[in-house]
Protein backbone atom coordinates (compact mmCIF):
# COMPACT_ATOMS: atom_id res chain seq x y z
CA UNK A 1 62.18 80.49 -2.06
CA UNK A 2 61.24 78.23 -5.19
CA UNK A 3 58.99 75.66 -4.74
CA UNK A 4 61.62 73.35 -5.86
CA UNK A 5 63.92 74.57 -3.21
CA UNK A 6 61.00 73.86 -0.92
CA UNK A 7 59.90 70.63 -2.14
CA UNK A 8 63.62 69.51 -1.39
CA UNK A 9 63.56 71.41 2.16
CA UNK A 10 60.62 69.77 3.17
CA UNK A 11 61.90 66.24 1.91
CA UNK A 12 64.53 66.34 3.95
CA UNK A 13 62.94 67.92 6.41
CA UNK A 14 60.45 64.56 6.51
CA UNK A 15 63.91 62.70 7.18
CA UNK A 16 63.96 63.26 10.95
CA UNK A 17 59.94 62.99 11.01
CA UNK A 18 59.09 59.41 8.92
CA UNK A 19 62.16 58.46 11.93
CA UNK A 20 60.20 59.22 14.44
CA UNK A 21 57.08 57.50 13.05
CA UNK A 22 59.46 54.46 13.09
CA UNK A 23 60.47 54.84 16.60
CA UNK A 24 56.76 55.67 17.69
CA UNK A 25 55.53 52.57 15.82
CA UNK A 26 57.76 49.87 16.82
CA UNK A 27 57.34 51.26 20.68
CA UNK A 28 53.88 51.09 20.59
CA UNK A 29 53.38 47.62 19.44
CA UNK A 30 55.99 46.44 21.85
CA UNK A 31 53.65 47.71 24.78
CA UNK A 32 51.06 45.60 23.69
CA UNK A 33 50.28 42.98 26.26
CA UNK A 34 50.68 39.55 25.48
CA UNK A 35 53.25 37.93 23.15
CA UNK A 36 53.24 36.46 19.24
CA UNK A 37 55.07 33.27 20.99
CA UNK A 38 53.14 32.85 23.66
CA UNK A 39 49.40 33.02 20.59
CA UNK A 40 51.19 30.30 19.14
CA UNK A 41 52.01 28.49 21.50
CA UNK A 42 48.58 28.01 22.17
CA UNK A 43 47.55 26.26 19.11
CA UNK A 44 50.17 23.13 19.31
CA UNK A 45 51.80 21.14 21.40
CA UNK A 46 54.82 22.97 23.61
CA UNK A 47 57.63 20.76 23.67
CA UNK A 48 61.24 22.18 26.28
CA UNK A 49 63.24 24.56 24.35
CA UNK A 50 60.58 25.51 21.86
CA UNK A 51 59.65 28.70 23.24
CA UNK A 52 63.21 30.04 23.28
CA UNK A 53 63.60 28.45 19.70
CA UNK A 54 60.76 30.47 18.37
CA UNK A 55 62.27 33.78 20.62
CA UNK A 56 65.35 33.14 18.52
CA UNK A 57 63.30 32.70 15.37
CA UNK A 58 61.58 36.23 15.64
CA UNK A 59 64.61 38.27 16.93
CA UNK A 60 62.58 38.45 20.24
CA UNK A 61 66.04 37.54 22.37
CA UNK A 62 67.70 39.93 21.49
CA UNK A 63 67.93 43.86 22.95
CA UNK A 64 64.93 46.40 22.28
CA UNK A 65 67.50 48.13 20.40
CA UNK A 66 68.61 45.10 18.07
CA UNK A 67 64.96 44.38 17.36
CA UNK A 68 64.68 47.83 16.50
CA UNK A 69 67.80 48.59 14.49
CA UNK A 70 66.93 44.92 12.75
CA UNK A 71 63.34 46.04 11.73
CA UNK A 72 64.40 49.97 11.19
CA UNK A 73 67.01 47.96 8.20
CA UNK A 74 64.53 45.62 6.61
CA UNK A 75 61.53 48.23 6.69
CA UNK A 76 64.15 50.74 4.63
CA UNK A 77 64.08 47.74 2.18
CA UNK A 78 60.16 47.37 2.18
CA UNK A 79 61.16 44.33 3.86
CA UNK A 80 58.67 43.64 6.48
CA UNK A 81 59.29 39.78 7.32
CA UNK A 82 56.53 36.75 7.18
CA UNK A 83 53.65 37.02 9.28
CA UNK A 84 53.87 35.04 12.57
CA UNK A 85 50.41 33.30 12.20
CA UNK A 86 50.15 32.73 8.90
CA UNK A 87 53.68 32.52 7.44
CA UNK A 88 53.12 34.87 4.64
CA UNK A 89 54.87 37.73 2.98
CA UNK A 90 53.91 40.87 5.08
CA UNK A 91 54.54 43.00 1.38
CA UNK A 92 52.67 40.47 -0.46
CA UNK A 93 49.48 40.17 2.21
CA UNK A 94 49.15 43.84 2.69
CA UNK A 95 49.64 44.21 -1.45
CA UNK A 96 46.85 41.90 -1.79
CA UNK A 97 44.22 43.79 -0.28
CA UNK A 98 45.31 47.38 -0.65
CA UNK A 99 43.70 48.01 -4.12
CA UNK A 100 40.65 47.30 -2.21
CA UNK A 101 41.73 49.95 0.80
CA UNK A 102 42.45 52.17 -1.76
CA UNK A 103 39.28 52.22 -3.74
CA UNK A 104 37.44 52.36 -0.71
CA UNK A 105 39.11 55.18 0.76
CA UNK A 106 39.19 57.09 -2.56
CA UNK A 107 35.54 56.78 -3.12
CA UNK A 108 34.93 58.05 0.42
CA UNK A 109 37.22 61.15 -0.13
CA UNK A 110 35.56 61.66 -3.34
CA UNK A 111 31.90 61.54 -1.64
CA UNK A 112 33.16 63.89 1.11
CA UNK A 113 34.78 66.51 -1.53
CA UNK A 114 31.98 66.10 -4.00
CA UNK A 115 29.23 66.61 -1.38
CA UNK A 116 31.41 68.79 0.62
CA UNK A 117 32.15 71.71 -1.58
CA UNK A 118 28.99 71.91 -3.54
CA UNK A 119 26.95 72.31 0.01
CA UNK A 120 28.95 74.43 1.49
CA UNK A 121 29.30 77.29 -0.67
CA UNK A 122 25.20 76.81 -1.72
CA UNK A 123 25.02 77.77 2.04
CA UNK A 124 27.39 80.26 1.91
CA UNK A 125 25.18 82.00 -1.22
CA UNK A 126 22.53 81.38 1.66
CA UNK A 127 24.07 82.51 4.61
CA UNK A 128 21.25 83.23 7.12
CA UNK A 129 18.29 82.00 5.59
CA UNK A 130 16.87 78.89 5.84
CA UNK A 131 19.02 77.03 3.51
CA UNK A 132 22.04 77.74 5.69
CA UNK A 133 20.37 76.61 8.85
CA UNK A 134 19.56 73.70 7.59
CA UNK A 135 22.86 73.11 6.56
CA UNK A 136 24.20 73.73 9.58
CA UNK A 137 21.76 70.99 10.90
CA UNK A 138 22.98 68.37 8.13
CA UNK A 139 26.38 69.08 9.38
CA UNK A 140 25.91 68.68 12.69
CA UNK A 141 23.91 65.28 12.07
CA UNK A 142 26.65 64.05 9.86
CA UNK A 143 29.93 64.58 12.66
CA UNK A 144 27.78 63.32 15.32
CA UNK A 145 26.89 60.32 13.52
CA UNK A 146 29.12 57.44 14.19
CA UNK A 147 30.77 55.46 10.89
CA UNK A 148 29.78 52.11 12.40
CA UNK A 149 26.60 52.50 13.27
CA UNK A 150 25.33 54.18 9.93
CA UNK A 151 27.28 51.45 8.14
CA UNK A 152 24.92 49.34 10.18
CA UNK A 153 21.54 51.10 9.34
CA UNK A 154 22.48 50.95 5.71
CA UNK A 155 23.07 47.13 5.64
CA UNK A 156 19.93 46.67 7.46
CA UNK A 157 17.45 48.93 4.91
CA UNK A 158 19.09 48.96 1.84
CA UNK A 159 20.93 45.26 2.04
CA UNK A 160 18.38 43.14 4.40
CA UNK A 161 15.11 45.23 3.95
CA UNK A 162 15.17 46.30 0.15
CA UNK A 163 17.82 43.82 -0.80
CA UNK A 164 19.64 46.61 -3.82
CA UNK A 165 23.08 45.82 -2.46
CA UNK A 166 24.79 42.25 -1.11
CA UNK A 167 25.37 42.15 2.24
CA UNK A 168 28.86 40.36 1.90
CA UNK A 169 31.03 41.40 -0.90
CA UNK A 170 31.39 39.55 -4.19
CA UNK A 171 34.33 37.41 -5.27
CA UNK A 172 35.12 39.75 -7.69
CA UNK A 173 37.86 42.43 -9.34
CA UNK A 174 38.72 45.23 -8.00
CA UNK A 175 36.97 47.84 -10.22
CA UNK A 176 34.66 44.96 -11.64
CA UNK A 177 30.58 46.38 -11.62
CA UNK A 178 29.67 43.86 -8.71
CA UNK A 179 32.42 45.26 -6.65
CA UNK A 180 31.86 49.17 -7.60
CA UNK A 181 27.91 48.75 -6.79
CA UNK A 182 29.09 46.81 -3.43
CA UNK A 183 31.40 49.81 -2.26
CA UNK A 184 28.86 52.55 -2.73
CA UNK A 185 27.59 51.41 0.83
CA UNK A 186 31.00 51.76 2.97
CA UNK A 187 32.25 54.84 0.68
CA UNK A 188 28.82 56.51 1.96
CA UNK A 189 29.19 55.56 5.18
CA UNK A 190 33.14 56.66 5.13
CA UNK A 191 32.79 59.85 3.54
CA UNK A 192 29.76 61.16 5.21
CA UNK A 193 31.32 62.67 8.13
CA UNK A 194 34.39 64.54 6.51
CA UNK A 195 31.76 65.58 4.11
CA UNK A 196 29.49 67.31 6.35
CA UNK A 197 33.12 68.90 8.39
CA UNK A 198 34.52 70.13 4.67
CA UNK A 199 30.95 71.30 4.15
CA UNK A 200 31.38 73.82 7.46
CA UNK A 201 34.68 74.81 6.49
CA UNK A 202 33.95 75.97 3.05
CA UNK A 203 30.99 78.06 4.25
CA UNK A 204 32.60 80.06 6.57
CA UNK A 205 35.90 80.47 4.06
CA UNK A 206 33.51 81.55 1.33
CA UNK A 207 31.40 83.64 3.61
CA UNK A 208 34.68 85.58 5.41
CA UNK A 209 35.78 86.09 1.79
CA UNK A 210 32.45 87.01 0.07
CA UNK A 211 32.53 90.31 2.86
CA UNK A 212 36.34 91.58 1.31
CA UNK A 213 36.95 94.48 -0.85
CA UNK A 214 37.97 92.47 -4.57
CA UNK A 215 34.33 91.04 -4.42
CA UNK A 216 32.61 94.12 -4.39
CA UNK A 217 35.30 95.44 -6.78
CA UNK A 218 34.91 93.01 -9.11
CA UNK A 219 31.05 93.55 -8.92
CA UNK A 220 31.35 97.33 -9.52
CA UNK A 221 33.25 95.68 -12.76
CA UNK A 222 30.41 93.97 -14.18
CA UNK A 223 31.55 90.42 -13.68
CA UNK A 224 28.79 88.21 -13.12
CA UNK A 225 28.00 86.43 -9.52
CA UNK A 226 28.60 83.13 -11.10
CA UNK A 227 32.29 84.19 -12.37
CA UNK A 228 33.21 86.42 -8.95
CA UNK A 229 32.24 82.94 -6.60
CA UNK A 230 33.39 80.35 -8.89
CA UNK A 231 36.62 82.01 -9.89
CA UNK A 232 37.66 84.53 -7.48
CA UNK A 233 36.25 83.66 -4.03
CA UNK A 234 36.09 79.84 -4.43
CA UNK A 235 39.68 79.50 -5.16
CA UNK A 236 40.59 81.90 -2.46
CA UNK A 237 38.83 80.16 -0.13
CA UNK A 238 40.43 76.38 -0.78
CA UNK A 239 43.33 77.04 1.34
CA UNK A 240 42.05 76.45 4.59
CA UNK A 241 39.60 73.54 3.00
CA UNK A 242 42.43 71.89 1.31
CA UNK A 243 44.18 71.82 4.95
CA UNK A 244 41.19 70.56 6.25
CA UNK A 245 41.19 68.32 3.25
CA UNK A 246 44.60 66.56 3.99
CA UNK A 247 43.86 66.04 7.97
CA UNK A 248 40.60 64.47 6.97
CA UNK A 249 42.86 61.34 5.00
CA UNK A 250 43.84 60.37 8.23
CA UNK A 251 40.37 60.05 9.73
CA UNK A 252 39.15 58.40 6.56
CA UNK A 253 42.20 55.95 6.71
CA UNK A 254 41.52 55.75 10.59
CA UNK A 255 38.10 55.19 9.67
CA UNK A 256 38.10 52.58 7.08
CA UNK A 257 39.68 50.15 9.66
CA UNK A 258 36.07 50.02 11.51
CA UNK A 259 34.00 50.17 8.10
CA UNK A 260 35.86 47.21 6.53
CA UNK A 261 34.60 45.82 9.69
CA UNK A 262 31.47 46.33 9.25
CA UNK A 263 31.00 45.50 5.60
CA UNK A 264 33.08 42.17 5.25
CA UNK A 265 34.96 44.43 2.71
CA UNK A 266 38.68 42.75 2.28
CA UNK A 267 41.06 45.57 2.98
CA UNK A 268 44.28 46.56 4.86
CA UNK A 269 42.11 47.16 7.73
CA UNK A 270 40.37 44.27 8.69
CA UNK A 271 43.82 42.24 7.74
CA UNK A 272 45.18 45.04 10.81
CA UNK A 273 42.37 44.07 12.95
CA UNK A 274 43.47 40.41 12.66
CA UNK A 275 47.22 41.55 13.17
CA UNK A 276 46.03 43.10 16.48
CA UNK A 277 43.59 39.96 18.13
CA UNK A 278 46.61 37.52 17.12
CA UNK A 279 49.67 39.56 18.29
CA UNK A 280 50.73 39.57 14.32
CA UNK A 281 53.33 41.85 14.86
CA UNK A 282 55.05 42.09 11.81
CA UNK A 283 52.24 42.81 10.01
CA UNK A 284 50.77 45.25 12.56
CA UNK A 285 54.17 47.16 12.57
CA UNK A 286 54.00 47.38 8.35
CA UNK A 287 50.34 48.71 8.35
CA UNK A 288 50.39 51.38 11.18
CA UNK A 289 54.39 52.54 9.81
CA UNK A 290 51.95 52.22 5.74
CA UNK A 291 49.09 54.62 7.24
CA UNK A 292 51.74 56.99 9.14
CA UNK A 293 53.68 57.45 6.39
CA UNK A 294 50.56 58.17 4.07
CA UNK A 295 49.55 60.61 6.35
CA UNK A 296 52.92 62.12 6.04
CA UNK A 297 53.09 62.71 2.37
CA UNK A 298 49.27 64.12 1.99
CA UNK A 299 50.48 66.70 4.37
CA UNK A 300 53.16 67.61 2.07
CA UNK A 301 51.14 67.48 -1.28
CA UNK A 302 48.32 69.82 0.88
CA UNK A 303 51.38 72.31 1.16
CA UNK A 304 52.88 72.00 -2.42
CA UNK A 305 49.08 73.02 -3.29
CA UNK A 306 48.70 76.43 -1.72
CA UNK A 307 50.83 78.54 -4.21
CA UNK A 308 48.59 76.42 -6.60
CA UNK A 309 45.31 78.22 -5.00
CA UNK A 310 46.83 81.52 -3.77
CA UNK A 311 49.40 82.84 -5.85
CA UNK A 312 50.19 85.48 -3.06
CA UNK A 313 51.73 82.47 -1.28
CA UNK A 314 56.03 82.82 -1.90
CA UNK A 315 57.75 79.82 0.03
């Protein structure tokens, strides 16, 4: 099969899948106790017939089916409503602070990849010695860690105690120097964990391939170490890393949500946090249905880049 045949297969394929997410999404923020009429309600002055005005207003009278079939047909649209509390465009609040989310998380993934890699096949080269061990310690540190409370400990020594970063971010651009030196902080803190898991992974890939016959035939050639790891056994090996790769998005998108937490930053996941306390559900149902679909579409670009890395793979 082509990979154009593919790509189209698995499109439509997604079809059936991104419906699902729908259905999954919009179910699980109608089990959520509580409702966005009755966290409004609370802040003025109820007056009869108000509460089944504002039902009426929201769609919230109607069938779990409507409400479903109504949101399934403006969310096709990118329409996602105005938010409950603050009577905003859900597009234009969650457009606002994306570039933020996405800097974030692309730092992070860059940390994790860039640290990753690099480490893991050193300690591959290494494998048994001390170098490898100690690896294996870093690794084991680094998943056991949690995001939040290593975002803490680098506020408090390198914000409070040494004062080289702010501990609240600037009013600033996007990819403006005050921002870029801010988000070093909560990209280290994101990307640390996915690092030291990618680091594992490309150890024992490298290490299971380093043992196979076209390495030692490629040595017998007279082809350097350097040019047998970085061009045969490397590539071979980023298969099962770039898998590992594309399920790692999702924690660092799940991540971010308690990191922006933690660092003030702006992002799509503190706005979800304040979508969740206030029963915002138009704006909860656009961001987890945003991250879902992400996750989605990594998984397919993961795919499209195996017969990249292995030519032997024919889809």
């Amino acid at each position: 099969m082509s990979l154009q045949r593919y790509l189209i297969k698995r499109l439509l394929v997604m079809i059936p899948v991104l419906f699902g997410v729908t259905l999954l999404t919009f179910s699980l923020t109608k089990m959520l106790p509580g409702s966005p009429v009755d966290y409004i309600l609370q802040f003025q002055e109820t007056t009869p017939g108000l509460r089944d005005q504002l039902r009426a207003q929201f769609n919230l009278d109607e069938p779990v089916y409507i409400q479903y079939w109504l949101w399934l047909r403006d969310a096709v649209m990118l329409d996602f409503g105005d938010s409950l509390i603050s009577d905003r465009s859900v597009s234009g609040a969650i457009l606002t602070r994306l570039p933020k989310t996405l800097l974030l998380g692309f730092m992070g993934f860059a940390i994790a990849i860039s640290i990753g890699i690099p480490l893991g096949v050193i300690a591959a080269i290494n494998n048994g010695n001390t170098v490898d061990e100690a690896s294996r310690v870093a690794a084991l540190i680094g998943i056991a860690t949690p995001n939040f409370w290593l975002g803490l400990m680098l506020l408090l020594v390198f914000s409070v105690q040494l004062g080289l970063f702010r501990v609240i971010p600037p009013d600033k651009a996007v990819l403006s120097p005050a921002m870029l030196k801010f988000v070093i902080l909560p990209a280290i803190t994101l990307g640390t964990a996915s690092s030291a898991l990618i680091m594992r992974l490309t150890r024992s890939s490298m290490v299971e391939e380093l043992n196979k016959d076209y390495v030692r035939t490629a040595k017998a050639k007279g082809l350097s170490e350097r040019t047998v790891i970085v061009k045969h056994v490397l590539r071979n090996s980023m298969v099962s890393v770039v898998t590992v790769a594309a399920i790692q998005v999702a924690f660092i998108v799940n991540g971010s949500v308690v990191v922006e937490q933690v660092f003030s930053w702006p992002g799509v996941g503190r706005l979800l946090i304040d979508a969740i306390t206030q029963r915002d559900l138009p704006v909860l149902q656009a961001i987890v249905l945003m991250i879902a679909v992400t996750i989605v579409f990594v998984n397919l670009v993961a795919d499209l880049l195996y017969s990249w890395l292995d030519p032997r793979i024919r889809y």
